[in-house]
PDB file of N, CA and C in Angstrom:
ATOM      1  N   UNK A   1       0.828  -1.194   0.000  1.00  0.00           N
ATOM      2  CA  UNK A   1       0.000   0.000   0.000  1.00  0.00           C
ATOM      3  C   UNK A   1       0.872   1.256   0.000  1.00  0.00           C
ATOM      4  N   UNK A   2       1.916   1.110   0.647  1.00  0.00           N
ATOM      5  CA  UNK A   2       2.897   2.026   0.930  1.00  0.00           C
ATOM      6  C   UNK A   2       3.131   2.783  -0.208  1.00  0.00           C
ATOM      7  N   UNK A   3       3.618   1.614  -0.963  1.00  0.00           N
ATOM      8  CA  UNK A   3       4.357   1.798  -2.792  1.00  0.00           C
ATOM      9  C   UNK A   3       3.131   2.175  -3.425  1.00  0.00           C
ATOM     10  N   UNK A   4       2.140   2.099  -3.487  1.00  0.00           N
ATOM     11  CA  UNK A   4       0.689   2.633  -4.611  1.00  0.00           C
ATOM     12  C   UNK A   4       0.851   4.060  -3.993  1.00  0.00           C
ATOM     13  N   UNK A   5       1.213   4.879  -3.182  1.00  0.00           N
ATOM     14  CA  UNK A   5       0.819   6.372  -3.450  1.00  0.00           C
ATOM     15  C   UNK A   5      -0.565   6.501  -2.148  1.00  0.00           C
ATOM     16  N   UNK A   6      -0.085   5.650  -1.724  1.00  0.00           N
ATOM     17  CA  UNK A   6      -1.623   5.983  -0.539  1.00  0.00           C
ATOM     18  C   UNK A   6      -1.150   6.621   0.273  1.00  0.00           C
ATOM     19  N   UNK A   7      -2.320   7.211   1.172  1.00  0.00           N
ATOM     20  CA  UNK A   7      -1.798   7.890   2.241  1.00  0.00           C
ATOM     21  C   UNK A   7      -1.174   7.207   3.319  1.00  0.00           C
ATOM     22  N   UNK A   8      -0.223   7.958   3.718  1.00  0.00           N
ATOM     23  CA  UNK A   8       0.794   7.342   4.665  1.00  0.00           C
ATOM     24  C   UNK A   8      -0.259   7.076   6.379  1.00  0.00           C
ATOM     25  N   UNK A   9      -0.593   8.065   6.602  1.00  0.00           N
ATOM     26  CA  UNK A   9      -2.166   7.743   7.806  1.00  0.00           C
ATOM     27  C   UNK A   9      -2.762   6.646   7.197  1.00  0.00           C
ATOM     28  N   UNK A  10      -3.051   6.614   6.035  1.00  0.00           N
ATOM     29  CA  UNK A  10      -4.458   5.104   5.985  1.00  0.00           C
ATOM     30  C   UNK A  10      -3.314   3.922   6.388  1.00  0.00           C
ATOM     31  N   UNK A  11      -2.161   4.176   5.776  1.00  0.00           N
ATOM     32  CA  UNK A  11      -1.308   2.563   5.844  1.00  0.00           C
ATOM     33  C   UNK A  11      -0.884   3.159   7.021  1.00  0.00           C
ATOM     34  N   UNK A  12      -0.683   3.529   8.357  1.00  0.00           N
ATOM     35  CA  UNK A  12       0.017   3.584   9.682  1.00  0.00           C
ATOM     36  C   UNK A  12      -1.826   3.267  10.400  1.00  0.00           C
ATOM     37  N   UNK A  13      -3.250   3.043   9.688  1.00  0.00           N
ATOM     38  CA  UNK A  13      -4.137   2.927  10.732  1.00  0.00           C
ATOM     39  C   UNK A  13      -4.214   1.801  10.206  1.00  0.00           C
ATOM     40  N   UNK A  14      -4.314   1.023   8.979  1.00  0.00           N
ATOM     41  CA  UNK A  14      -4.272  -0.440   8.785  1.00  0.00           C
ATOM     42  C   UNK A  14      -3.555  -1.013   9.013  1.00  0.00           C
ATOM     43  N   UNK A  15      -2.115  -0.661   9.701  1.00  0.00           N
ATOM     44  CA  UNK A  15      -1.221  -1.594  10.541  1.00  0.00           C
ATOM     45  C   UNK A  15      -1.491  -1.707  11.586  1.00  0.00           C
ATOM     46  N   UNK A  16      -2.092  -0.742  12.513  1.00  0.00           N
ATOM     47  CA  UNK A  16      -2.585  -0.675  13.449  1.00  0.00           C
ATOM     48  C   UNK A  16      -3.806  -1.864  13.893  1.00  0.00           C
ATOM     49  N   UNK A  17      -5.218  -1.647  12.817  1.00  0.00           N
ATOM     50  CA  UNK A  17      -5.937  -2.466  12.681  1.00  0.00           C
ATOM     51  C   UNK A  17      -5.732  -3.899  12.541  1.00  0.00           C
ATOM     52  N   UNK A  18      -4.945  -4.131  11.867  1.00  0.00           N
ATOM     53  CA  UNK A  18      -3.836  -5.546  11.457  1.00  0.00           C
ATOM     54  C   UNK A  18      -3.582  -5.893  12.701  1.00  0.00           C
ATOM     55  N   UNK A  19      -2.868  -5.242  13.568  1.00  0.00           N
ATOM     56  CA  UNK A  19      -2.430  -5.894  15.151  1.00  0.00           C
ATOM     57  C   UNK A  19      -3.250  -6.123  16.060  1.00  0.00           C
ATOM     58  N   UNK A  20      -4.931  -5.257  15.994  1.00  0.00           N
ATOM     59  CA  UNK A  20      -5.275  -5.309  16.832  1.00  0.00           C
ATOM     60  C   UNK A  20      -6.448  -6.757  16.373  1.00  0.00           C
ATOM     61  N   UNK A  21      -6.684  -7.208  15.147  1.00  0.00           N
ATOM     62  CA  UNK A  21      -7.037  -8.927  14.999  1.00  0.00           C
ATOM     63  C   UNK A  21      -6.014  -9.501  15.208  1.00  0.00           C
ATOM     64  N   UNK A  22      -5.011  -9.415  14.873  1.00  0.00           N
ATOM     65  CA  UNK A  22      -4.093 -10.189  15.084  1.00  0.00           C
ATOM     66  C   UNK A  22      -4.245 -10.849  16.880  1.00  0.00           C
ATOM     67  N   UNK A  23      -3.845  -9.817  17.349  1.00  0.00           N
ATOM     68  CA  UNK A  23      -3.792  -9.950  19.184  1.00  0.00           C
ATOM     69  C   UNK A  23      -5.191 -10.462  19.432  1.00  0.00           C
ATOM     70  N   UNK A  24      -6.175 -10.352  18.890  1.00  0.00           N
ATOM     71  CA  UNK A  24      -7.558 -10.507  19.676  1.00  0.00           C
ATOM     72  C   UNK A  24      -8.005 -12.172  18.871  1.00  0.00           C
ATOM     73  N   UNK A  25      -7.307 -12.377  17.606  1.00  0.00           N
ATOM     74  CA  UNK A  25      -6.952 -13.697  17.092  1.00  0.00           C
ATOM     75  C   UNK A  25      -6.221 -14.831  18.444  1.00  0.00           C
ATOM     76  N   UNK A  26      -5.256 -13.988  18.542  1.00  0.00           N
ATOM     77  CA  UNK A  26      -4.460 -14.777  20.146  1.00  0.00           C
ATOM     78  C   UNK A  26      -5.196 -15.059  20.813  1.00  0.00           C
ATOM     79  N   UNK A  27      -6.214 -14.198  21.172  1.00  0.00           N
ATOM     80  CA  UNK A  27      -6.885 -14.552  22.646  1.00  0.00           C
ATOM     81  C   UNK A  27      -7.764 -15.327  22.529  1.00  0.00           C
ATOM     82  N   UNK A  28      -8.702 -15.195  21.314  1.00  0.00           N
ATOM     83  CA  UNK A  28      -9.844 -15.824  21.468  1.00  0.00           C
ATOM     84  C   UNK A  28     -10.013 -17.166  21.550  1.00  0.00           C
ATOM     85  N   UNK A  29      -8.848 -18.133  21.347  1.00  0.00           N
ATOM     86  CA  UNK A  29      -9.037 -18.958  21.286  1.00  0.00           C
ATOM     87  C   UNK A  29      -9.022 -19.404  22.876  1.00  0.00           C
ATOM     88  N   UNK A  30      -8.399 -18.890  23.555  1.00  0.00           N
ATOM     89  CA  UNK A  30      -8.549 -19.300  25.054  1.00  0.00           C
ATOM     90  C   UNK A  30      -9.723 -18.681  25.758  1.00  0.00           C
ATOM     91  N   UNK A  31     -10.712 -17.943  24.938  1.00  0.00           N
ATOM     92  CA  UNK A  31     -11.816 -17.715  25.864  1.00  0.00           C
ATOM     93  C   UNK A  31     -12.665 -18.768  25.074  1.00  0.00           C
ATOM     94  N   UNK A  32     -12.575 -19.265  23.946  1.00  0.00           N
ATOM     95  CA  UNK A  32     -13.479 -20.298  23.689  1.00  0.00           C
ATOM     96  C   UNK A  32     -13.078 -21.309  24.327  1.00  0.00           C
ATOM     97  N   UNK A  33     -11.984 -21.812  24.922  1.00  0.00           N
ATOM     98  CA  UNK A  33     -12.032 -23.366  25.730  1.00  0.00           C
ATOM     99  C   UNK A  33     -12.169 -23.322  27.147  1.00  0.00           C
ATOM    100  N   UNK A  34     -12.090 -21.711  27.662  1.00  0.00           N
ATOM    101  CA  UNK A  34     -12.648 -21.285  28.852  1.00  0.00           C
ATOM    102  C   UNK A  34     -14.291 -21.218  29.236  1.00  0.00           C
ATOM    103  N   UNK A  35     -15.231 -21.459  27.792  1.00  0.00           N
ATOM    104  CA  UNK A  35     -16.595 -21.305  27.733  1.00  0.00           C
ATOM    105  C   UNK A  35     -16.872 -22.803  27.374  1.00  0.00           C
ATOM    106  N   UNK A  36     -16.013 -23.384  26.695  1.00  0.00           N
ATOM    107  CA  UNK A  36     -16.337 -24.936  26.318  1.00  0.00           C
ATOM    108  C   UNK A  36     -16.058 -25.507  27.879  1.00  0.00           C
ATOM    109  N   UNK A  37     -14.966 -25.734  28.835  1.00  0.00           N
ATOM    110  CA  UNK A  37     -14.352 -26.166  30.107  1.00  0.00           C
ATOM    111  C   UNK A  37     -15.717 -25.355  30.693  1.00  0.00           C
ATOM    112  N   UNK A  38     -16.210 -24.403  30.906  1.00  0.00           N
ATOM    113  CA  UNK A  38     -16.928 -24.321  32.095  1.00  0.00           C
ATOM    114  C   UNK A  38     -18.503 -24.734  31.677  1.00  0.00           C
ATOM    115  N   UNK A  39     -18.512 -24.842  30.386  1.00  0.00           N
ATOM    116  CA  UNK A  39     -20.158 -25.686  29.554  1.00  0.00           C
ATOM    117  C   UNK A  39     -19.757 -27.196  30.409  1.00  0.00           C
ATOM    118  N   UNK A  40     -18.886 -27.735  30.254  1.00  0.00           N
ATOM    119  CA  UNK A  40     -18.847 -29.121  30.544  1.00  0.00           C
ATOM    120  C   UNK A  40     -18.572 -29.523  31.567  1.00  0.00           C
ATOM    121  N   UNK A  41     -17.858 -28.091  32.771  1.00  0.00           N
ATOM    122  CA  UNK A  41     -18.365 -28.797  34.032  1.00  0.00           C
ATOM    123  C   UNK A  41     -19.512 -28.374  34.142  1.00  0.00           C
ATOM    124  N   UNK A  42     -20.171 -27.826  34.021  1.00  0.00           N
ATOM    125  CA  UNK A  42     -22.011 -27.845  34.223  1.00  0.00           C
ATOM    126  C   UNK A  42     -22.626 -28.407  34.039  1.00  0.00           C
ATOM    127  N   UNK A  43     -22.641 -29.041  32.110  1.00  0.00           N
ATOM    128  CA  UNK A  43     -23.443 -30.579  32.655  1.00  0.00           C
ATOM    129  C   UNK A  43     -23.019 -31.019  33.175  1.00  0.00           C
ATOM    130  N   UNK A  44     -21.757 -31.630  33.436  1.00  0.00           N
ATOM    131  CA  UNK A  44     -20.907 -32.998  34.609  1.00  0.00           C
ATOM    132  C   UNK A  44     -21.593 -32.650  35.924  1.00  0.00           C
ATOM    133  N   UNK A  45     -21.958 -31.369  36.250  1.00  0.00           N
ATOM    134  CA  UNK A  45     -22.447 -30.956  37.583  1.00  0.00           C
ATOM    135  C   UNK A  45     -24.084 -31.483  38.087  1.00  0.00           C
ATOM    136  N   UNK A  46     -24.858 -30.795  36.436  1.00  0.00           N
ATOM    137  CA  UNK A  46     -26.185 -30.854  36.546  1.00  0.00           C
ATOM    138  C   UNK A  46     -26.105 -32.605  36.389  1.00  0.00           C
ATOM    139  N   UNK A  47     -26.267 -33.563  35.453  1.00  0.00           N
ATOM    140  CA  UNK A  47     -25.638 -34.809  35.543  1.00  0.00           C
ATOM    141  C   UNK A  47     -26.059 -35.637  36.572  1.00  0.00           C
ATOM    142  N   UNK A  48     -24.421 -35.107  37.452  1.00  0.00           N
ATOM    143  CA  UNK A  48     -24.653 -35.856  39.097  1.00  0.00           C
ATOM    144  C   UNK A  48     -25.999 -35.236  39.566  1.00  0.00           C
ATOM    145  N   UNK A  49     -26.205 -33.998  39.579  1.00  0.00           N
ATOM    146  CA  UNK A  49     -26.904 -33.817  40.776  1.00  0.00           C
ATOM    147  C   UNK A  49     -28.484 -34.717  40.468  1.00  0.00           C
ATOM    148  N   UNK A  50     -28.569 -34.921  38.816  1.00  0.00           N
ATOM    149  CA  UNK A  50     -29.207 -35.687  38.756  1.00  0.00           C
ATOM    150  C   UNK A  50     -29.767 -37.261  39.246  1.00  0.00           C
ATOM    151  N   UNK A  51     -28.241 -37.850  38.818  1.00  0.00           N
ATOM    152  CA  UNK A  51     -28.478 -39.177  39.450  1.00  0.00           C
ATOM    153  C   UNK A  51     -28.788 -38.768  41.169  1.00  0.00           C
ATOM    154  N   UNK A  52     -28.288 -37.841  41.755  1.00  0.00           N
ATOM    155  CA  UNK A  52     -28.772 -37.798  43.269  1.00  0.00           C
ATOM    156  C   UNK A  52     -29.917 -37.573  44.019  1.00  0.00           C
ATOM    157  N   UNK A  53     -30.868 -36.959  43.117  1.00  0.00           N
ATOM    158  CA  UNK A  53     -32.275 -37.467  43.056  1.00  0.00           C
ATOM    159  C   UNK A  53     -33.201 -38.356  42.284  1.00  0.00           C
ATOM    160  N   UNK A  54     -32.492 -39.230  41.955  1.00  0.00           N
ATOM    161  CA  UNK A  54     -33.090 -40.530  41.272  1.00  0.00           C
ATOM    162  C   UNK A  54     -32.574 -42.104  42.938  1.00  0.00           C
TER     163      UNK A  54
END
């Protein structure tokens, strides 16, 4: 983008933009196995508490 004649602001806010998926790419994957891990102790929870009133 640099080399086409663009503005030097649009290519210094799309690098910007670029890092900030990038970093939020990083994370997300540990809040999805933090929402999958706490889905599955809940059923494991609801579950038992089932068999404990049967």
């Amino acid at each position: 983008m640099a080399r086409d004649g663009v503005d030097p602001e649009l290519v210094q806010l799309r690098r910007e933009e670029a890092r900030y998926y990038q970093d939020f790419a990083r994370v997300m994957p540990n809040w999805m196995l933090a929402a999958l891990t706490l889905g599955l102790l809940l059923r494991l929870f609801l579950i038992l508490q089932a068999f404990r009133t049967v």
